[in-house]
PDB file of N, CA and C in Angstrom:
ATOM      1  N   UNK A   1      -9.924   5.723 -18.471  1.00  0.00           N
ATOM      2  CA  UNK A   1      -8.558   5.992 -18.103  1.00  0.00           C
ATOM      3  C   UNK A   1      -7.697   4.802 -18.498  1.00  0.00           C
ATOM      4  N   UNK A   2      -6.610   5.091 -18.937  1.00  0.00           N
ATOM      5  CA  UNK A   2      -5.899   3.995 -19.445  1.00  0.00           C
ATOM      6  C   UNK A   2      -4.430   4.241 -18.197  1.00  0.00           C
ATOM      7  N   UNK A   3      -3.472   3.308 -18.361  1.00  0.00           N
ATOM      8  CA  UNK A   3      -2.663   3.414 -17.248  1.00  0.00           C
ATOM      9  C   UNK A   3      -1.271   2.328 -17.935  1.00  0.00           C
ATOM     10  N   UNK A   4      -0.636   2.996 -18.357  1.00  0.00           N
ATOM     11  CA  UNK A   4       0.984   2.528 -19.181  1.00  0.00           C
ATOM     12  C   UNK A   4       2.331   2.077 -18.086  1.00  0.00           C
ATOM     13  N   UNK A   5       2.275   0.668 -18.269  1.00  0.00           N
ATOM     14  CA  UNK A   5       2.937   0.283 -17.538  1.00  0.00           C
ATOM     15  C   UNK A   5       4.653   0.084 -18.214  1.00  0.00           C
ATOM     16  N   UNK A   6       5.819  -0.259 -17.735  1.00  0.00           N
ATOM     17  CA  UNK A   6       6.357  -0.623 -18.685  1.00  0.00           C
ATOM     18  C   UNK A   6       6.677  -2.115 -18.740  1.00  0.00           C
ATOM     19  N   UNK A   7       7.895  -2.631 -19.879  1.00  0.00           N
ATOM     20  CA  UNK A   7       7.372  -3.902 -19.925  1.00  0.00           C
ATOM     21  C   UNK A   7       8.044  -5.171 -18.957  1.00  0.00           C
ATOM     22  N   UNK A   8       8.751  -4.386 -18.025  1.00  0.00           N
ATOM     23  CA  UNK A   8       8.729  -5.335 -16.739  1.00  0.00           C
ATOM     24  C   UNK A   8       8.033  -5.312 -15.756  1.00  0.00           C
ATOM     25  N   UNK A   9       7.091  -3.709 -15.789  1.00  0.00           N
ATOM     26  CA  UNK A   9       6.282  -3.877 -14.656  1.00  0.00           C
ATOM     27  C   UNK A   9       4.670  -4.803 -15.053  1.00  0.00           C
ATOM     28  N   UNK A  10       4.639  -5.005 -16.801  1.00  0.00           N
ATOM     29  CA  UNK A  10       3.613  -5.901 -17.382  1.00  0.00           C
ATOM     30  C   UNK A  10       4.194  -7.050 -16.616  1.00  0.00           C
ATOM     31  N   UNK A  11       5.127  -8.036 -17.243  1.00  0.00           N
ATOM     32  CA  UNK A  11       5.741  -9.086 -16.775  1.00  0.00           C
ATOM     33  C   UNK A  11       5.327  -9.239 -15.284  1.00  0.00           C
ATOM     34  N   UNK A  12       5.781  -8.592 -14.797  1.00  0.00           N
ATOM     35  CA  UNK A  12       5.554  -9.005 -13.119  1.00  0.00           C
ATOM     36  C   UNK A  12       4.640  -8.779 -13.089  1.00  0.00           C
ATOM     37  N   UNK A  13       3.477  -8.425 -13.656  1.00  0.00           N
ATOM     38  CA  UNK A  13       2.085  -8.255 -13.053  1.00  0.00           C
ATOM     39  C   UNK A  13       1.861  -9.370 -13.955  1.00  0.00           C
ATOM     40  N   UNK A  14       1.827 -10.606 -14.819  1.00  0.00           N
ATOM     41  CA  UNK A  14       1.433 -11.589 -15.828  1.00  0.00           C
ATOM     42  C   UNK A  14       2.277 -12.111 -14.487  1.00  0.00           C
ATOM     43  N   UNK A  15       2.801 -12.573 -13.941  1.00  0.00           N
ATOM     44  CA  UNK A  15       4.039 -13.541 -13.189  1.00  0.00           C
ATOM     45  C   UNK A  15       2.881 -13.664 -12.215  1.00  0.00           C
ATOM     46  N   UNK A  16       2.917 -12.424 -11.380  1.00  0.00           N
ATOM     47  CA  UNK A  16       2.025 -12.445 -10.426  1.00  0.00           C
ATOM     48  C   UNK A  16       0.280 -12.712 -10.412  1.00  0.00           C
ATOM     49  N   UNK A  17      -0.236 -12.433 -11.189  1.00  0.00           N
ATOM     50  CA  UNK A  17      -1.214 -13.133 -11.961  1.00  0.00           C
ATOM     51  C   UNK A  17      -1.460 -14.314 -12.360  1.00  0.00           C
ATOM     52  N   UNK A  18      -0.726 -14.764 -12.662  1.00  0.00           N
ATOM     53  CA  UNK A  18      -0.794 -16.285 -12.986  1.00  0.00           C
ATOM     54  C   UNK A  18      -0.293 -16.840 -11.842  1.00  0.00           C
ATOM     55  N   UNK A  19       0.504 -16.385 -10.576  1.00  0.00           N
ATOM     56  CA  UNK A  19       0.737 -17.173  -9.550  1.00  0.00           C
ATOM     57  C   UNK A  19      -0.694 -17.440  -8.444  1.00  0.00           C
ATOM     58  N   UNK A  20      -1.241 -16.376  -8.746  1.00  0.00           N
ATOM     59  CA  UNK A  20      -2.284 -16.233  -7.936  1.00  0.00           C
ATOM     60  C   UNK A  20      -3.752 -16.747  -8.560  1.00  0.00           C
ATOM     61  N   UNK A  21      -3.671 -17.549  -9.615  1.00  0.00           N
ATOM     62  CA  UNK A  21      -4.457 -17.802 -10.563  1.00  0.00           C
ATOM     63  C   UNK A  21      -5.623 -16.374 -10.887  1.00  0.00           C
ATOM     64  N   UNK A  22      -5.474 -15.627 -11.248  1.00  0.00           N
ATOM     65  CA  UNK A  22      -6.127 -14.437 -11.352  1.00  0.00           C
ATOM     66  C   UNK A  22      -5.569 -14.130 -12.968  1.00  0.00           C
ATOM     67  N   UNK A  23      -6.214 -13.141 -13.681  1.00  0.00           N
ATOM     68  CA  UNK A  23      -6.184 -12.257 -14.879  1.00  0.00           C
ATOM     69  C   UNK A  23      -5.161 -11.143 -14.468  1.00  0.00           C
ATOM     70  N   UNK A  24      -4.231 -10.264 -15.229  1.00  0.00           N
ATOM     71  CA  UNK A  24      -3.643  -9.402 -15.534  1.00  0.00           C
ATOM     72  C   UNK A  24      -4.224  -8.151 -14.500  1.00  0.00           C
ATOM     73  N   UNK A  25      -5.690  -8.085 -15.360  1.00  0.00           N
ATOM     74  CA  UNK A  25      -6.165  -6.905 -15.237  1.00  0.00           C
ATOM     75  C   UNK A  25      -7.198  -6.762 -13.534  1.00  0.00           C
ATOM     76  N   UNK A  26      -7.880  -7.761 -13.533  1.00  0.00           N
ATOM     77  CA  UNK A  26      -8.227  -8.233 -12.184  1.00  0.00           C
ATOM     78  C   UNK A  26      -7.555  -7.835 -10.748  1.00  0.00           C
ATOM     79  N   UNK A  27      -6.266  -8.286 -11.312  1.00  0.00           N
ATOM     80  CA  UNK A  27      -5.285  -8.369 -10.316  1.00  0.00           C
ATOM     81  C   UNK A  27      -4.787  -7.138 -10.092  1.00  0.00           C
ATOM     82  N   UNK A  28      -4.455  -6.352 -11.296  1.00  0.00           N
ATOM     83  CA  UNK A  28      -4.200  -4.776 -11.257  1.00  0.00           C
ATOM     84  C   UNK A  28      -5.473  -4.265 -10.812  1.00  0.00           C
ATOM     85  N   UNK A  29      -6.619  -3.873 -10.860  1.00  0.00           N
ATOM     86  CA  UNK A  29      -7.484  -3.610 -10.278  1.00  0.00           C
ATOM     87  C   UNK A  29      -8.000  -3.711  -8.909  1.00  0.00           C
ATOM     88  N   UNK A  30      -7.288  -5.281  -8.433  1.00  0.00           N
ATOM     89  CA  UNK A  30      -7.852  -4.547  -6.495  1.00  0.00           C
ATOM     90  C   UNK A  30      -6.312  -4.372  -6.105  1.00  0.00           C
ATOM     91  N   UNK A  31      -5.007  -4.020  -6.675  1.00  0.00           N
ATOM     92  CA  UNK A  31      -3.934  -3.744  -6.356  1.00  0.00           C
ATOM     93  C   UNK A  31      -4.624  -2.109  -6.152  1.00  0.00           C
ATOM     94  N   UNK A  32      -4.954  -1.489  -7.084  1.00  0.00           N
ATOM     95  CA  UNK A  32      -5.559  -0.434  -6.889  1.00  0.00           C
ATOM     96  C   UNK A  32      -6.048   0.248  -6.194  1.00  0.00           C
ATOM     97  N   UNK A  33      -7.462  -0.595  -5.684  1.00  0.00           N
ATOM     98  CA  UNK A  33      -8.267  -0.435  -5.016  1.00  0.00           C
ATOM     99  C   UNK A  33      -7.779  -0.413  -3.615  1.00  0.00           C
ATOM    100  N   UNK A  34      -7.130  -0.980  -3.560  1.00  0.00           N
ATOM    101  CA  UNK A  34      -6.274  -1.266  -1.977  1.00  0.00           C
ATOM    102  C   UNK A  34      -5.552  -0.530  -1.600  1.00  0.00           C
ATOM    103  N   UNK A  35      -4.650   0.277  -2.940  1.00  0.00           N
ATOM    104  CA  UNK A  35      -4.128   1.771  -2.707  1.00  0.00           C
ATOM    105  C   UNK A  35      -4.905   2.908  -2.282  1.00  0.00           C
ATOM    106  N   UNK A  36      -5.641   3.248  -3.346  1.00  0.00           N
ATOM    107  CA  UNK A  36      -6.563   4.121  -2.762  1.00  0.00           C
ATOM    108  C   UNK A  36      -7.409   3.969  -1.560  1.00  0.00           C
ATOM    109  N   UNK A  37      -7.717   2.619  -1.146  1.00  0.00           N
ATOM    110  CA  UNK A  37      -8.568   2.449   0.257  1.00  0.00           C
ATOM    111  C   UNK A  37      -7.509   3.143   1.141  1.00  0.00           C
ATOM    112  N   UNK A  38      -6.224   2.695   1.660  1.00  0.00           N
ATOM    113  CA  UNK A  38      -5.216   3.296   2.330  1.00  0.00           C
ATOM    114  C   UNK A  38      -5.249   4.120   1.833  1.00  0.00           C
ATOM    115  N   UNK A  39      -5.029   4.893   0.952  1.00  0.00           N
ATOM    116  CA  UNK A  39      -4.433   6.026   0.463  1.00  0.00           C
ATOM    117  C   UNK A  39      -5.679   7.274   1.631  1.00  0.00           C
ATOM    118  N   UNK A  40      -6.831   6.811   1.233  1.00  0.00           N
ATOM    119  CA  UNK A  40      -8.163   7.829   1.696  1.00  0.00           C
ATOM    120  C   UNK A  40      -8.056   7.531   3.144  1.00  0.00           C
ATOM    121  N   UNK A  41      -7.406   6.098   3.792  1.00  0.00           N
ATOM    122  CA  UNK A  41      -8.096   5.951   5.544  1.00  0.00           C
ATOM    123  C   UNK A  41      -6.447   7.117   6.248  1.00  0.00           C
ATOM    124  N   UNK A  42      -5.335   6.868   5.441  1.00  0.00           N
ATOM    125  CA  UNK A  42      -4.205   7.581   5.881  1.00  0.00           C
ATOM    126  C   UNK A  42      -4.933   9.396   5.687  1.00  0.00           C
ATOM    127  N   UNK A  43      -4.816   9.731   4.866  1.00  0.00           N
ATOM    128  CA  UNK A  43      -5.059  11.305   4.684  1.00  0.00           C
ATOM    129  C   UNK A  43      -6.515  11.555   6.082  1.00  0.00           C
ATOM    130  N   UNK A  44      -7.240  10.526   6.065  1.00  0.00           N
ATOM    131  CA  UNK A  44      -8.339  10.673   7.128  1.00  0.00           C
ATOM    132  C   UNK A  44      -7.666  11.170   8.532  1.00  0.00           C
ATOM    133  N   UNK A  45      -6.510  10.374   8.620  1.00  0.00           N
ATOM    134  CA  UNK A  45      -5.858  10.073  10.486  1.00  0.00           C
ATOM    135  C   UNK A  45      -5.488  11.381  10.351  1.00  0.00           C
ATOM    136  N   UNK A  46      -4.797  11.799   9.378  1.00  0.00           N
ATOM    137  CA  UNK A  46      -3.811  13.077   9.300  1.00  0.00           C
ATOM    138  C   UNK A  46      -4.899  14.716   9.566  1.00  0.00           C
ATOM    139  N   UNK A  47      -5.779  14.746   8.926  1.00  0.00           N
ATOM    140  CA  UNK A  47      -6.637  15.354   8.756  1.00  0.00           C
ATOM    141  C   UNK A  47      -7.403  15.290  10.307  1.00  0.00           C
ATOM    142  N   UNK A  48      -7.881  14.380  10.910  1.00  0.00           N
ATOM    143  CA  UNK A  48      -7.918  14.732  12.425  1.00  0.00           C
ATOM    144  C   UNK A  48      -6.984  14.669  13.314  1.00  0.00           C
ATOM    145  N   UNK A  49      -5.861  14.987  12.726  1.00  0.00           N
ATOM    146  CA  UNK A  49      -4.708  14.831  13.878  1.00  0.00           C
ATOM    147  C   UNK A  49      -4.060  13.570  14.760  1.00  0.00           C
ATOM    148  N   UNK A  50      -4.676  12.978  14.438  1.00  0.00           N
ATOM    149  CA  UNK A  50      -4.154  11.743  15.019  1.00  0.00           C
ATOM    150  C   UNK A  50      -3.378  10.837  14.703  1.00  0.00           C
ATOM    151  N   UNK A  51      -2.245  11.103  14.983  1.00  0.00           N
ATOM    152  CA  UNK A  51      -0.811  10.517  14.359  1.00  0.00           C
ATOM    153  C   UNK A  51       0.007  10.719  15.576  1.00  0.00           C
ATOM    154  N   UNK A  52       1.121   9.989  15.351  1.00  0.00           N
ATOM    155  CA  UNK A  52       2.350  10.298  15.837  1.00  0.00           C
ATOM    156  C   UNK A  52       3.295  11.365  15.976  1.00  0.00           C
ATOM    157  N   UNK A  53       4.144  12.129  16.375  1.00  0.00           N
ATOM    158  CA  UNK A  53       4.573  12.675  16.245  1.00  0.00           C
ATOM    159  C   UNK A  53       6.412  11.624  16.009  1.00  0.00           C
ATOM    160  N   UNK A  54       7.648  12.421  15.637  1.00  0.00           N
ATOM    161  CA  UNK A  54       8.629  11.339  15.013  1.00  0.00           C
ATOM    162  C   UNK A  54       9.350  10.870  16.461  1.00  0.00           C
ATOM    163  N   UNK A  55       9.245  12.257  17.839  1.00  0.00           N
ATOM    164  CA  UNK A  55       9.512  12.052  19.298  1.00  0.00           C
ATOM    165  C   UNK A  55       8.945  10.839  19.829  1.00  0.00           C
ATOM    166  N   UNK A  56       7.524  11.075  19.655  1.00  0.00           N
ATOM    167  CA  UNK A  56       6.615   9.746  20.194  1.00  0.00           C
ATOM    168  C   UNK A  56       6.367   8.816  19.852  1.00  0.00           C
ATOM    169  N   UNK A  57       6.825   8.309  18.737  1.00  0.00           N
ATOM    170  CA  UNK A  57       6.809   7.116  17.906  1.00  0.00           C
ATOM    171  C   UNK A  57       8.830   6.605  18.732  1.00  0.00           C
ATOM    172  N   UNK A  58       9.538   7.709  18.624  1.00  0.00           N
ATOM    173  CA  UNK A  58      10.989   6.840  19.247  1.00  0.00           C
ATOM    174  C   UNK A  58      10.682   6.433  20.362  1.00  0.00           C
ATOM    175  N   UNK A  59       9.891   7.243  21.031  1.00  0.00           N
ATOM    176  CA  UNK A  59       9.637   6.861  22.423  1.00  0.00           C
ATOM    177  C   UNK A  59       8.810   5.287  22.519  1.00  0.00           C
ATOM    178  N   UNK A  60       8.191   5.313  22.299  1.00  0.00           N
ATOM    179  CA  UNK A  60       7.205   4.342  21.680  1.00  0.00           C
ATOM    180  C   UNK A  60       8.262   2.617  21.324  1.00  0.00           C
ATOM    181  N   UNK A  61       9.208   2.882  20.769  1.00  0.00           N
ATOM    182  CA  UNK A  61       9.984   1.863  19.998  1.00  0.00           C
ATOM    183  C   UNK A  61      11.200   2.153  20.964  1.00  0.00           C
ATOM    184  N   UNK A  62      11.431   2.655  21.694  1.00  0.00           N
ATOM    185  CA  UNK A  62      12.171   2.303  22.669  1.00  0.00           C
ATOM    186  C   UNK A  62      11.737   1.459  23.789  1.00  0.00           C
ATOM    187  N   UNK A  63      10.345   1.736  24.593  1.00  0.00           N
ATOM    188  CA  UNK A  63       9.831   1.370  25.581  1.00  0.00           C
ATOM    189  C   UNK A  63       9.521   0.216  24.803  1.00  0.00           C
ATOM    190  N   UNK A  64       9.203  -0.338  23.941  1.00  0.00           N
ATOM    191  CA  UNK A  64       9.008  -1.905  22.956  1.00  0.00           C
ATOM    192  C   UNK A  64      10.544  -2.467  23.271  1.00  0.00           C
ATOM    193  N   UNK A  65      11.563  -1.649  22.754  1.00  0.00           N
ATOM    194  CA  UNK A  65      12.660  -2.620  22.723  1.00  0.00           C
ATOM    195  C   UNK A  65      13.145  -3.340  23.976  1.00  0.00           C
ATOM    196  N   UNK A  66      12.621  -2.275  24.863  1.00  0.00           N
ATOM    197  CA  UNK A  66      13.390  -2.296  26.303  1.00  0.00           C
ATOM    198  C   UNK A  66      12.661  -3.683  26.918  1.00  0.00           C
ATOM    199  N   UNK A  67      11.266  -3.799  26.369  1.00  0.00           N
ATOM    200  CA  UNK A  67      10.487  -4.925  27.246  1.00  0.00           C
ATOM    201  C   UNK A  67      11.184  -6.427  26.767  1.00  0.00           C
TER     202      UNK A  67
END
């Protein structure tokens, strides 16, 4: 699989790469990997139901603000 970036999103991945002393491709690779890890543990929560609803999450961030 090949994967076409364009040429500022190259740049910032060479920027960021070299800040982190790492390779290009390295670095794109557990950027990746880290997506898809989330990507698979999110669809998991959803899939047994266990989430928030958008009521209980305000509720939630109200009773936070209030403390």
């Amino acid at each position: 699989m090949e994967v076409h970036l364009t040429p500022e999103q190259q740049q910032e991945l060479a920027r960021l790469a070299t800040d982190r002393g790492r390779d290009a491709e390295t670095l794109a690779q557990e950027a990746i990997t880290g997506y898809l890890e989330e990507e698979a543990r999110f669809i998991a929560v959803v899939k047994r139901g266990d989430y928030l609803t958008h009521e209980q999450m305000g509720k939630r961030l109200e009773r936070l603000f209030q403390s």
